[in-house]
N, C-alpha and C. Protein backbone atom coordinates (compact mmCIF):
# COMPACT_ATOMS: atom_id res chain seq x y z
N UNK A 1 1.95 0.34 2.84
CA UNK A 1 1.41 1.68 2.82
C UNK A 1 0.60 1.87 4.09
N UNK A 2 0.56 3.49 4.80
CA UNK A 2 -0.13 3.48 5.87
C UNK A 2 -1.11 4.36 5.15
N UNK A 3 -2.60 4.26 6.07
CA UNK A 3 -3.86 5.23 5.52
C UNK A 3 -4.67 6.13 6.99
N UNK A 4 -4.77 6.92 6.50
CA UNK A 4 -5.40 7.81 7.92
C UNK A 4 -6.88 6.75 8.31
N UNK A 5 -7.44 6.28 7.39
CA UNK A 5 -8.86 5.89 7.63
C UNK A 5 -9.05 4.54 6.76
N UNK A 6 -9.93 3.45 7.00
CA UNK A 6 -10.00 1.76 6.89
C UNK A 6 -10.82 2.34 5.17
N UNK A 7 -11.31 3.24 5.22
CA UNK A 7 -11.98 3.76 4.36
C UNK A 7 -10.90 4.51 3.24
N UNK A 8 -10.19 4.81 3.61
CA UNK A 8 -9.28 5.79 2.84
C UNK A 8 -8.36 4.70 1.59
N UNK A 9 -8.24 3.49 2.61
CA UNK A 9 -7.42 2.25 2.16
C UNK A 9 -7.84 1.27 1.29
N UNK A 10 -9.49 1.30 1.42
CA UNK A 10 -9.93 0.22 1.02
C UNK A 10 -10.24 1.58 -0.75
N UNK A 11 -10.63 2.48 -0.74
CA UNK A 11 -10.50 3.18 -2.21
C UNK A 11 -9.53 3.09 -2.77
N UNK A 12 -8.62 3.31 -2.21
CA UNK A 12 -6.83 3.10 -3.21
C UNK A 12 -6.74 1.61 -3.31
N UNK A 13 -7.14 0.66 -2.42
CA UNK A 13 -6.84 -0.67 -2.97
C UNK A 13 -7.57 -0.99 -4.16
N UNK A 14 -9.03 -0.27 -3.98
CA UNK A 14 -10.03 -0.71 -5.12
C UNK A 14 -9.58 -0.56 -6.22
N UNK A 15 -8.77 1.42 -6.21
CA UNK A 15 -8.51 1.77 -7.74
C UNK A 15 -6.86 0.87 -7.85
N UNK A 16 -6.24 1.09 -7.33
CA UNK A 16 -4.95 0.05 -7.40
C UNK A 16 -5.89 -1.62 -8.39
N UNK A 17 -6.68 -2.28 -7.95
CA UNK A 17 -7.03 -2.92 -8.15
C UNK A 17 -7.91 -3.22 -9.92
N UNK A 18 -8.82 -2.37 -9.57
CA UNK A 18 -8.82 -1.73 -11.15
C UNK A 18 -8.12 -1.40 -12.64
N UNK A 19 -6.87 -0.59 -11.66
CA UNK A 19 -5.87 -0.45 -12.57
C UNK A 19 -5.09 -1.77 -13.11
N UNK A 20 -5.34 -2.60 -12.81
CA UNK A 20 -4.34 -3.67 -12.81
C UNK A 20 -3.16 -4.12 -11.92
N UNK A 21 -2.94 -3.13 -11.08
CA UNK A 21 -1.87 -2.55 -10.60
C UNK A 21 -1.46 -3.66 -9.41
N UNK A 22 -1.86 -4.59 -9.10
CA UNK A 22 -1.43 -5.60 -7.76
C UNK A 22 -2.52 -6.23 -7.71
N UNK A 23 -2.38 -7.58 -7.35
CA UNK A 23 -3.10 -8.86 -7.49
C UNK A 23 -4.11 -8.99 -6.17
N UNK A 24 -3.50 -8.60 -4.84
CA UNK A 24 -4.49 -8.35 -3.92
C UNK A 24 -3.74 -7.38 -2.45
N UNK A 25 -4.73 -7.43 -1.70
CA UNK A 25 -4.01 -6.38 -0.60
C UNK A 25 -4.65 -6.82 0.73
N UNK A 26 -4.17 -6.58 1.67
CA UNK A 26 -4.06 -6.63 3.36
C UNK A 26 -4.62 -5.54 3.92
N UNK A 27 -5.79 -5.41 4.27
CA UNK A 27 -5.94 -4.19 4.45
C UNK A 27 -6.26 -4.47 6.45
N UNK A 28 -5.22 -3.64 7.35
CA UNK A 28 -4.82 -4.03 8.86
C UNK A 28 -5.20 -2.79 9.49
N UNK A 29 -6.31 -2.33 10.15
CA UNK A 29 -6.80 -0.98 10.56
C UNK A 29 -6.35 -1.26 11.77
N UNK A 30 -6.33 -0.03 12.86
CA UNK A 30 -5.65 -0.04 14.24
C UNK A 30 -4.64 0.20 14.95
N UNK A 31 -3.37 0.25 13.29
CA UNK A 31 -1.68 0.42 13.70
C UNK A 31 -1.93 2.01 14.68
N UNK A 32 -1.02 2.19 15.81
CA UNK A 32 -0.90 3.29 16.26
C UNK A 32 0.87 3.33 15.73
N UNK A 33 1.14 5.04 14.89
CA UNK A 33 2.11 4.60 14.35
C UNK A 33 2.70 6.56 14.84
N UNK A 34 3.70 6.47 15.45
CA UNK A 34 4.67 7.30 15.78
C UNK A 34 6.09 7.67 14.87
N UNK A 35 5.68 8.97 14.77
CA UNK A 35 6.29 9.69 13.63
C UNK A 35 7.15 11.23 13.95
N UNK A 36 8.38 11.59 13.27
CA UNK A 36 8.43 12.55 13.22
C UNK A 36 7.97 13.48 11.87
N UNK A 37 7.57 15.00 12.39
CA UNK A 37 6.51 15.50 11.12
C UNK A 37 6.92 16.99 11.42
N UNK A 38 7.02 18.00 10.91
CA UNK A 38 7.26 19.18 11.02
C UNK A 38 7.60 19.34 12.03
N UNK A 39 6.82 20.31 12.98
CA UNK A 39 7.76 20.30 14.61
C UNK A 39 7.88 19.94 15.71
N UNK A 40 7.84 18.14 15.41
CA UNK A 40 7.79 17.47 16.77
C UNK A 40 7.56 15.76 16.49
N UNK A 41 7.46 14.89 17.74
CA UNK A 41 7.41 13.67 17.28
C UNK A 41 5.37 13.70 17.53
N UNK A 42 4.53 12.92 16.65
CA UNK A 42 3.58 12.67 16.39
C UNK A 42 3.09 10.83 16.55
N UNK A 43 1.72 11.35 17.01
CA UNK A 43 1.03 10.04 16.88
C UNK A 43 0.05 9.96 16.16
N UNK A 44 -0.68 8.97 15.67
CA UNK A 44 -1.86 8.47 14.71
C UNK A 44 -2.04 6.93 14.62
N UNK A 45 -3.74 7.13 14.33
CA UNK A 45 -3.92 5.75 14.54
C UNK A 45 -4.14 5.38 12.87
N UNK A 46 -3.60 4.46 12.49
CA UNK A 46 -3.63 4.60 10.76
C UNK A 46 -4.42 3.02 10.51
N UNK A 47 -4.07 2.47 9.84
CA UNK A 47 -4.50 1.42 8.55
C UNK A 47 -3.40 1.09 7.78
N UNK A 48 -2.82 0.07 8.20
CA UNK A 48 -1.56 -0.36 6.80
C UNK A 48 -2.42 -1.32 5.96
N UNK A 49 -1.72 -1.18 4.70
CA UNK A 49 -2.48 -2.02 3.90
C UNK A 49 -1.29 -2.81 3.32
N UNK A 50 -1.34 -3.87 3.00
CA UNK A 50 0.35 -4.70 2.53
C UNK A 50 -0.68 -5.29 1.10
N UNK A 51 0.37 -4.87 -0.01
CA UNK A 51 0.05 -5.05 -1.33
C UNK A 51 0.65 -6.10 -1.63
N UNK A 52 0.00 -6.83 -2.75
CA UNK A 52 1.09 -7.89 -3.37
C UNK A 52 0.89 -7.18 -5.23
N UNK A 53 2.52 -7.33 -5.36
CA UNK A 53 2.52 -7.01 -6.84
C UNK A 53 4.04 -7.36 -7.44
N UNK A 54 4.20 -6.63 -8.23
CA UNK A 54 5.45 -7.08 -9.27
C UNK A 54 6.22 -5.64 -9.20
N UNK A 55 7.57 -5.69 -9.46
CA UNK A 55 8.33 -4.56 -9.24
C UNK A 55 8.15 -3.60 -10.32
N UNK A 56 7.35 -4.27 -11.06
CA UNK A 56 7.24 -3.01 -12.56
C UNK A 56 6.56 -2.53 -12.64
N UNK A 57 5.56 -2.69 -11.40
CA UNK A 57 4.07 -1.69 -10.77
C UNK A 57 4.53 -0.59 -9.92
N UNK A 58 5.38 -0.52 -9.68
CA UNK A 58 5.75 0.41 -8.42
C UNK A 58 5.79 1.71 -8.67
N UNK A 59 6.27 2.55 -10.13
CA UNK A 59 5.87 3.60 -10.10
C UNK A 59 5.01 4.03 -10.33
N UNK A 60 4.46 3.52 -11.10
CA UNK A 60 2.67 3.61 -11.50
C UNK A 60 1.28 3.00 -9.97
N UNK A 61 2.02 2.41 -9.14
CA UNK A 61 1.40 2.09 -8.08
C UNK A 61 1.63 3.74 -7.05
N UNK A 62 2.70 4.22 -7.10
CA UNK A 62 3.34 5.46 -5.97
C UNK A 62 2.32 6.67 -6.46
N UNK A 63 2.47 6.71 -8.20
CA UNK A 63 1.60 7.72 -8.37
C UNK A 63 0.29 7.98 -8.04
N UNK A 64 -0.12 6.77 -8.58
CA UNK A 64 -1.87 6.65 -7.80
C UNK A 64 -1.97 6.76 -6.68
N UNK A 65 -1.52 5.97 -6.06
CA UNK A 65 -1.59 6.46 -4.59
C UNK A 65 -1.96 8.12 -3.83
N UNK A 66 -0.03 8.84 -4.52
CA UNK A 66 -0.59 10.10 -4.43
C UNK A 66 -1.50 10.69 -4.63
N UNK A 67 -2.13 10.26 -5.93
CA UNK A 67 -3.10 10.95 -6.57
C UNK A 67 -4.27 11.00 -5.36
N UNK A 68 -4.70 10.07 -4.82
CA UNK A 68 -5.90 9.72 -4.17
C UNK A 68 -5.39 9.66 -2.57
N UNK A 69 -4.38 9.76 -2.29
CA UNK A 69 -3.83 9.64 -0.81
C UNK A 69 -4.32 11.40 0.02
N UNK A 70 -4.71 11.33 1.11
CA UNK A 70 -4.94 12.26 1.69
C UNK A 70 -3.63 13.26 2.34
N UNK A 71 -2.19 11.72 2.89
CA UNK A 71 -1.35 12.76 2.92
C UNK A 71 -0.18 13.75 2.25
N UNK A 72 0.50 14.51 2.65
CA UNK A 72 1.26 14.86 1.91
C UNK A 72 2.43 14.34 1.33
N UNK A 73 2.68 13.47 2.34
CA UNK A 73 3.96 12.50 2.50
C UNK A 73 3.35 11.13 2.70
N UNK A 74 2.58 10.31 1.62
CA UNK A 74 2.45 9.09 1.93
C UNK A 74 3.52 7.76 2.22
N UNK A 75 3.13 7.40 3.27
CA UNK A 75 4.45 5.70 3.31
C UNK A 75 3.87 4.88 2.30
N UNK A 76 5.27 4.99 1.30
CA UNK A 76 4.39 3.91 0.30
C UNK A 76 5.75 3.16 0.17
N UNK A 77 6.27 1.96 0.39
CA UNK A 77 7.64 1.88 0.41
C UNK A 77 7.51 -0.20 0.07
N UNK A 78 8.14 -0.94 -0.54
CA UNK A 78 8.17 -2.12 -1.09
C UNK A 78 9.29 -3.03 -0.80
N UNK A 79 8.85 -4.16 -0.32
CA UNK A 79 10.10 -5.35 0.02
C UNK A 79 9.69 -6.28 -0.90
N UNK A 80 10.99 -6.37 -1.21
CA UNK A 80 10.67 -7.70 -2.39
C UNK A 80 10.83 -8.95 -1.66
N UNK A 81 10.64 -9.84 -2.60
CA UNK A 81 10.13 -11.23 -1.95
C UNK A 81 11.02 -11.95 -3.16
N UNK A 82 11.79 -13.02 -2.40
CA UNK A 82 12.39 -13.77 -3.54
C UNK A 82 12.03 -14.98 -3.34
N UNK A 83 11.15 -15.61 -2.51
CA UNK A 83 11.01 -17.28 -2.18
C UNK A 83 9.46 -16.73 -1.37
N UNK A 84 8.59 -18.24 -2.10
CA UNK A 84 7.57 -17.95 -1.15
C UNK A 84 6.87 -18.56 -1.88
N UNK A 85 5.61 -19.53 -1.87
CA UNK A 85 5.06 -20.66 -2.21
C UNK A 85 4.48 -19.73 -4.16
N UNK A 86 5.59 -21.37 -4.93
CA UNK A 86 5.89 -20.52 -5.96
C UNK A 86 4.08 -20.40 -6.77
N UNK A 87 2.83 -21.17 -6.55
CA UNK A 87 2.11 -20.86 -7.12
C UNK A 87 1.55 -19.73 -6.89
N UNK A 88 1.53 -19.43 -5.49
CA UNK A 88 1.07 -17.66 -5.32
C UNK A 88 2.06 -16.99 -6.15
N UNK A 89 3.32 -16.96 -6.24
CA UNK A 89 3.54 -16.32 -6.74
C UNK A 89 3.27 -16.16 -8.08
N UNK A 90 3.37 -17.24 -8.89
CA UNK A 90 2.52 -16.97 -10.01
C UNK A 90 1.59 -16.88 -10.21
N UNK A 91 0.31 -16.75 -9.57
CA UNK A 91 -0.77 -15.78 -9.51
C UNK A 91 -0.60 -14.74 -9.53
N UNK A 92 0.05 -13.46 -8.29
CA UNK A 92 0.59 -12.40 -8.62
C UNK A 92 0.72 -12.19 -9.76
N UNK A 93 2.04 -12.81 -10.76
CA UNK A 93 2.70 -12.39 -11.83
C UNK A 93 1.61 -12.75 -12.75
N UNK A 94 0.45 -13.78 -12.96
CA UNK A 94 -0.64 -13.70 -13.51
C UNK A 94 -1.50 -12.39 -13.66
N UNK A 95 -1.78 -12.00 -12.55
CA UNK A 95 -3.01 -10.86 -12.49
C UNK A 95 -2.53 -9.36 -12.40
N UNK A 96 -1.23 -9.31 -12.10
CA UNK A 96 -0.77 -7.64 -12.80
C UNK A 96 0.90 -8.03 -13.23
């Protein structure tokens, strides 16, 4: 997910967090991220935040987001992971 502000990111991780909704998050301020947007190509300096969670959070993760996201069109978009040191992963699948 990208966030206009380090501040904007770290509230949706909190309530994400709250909710149950993902075990922990990355929160990376500084991306300069180039876009096309209504009438023209665009720049911004954003905040990605990289979530860890389970695929059965994802719509209930997209909504919140919106809910609390400033833009209209948030990047909220998920790669799954099929290998990767299996006790983290069962932490994840522990905590949401």
């Amino acid at each position: 997910m990208t966030a206009p502000t380090k501040t904007e990111a770290k509230d949706i991780v909190l309530a994400l967090l709250e909710e149950g909704l993902i075990a922990c998050a990355n929160i990376i301020p500084g991306v300069e991220s180039y876009f096309s947007w209504e009438d023209g190509i665009n720049k911004a300096n954003e905040t990605v935040v990289i979530f860890k969670t389970r695929v059965k959070n994802e719509d209930k993760i997209i909504r919140l987001v919106r809910s609390i996201h400033s833009y209209d069109c948030p990047c909220i978009v998920f790669t799954s992971l099929q290998h990767g040191n299996r006790d983290f992963m069962k932490w994840v699948g522990d905590m949401c």
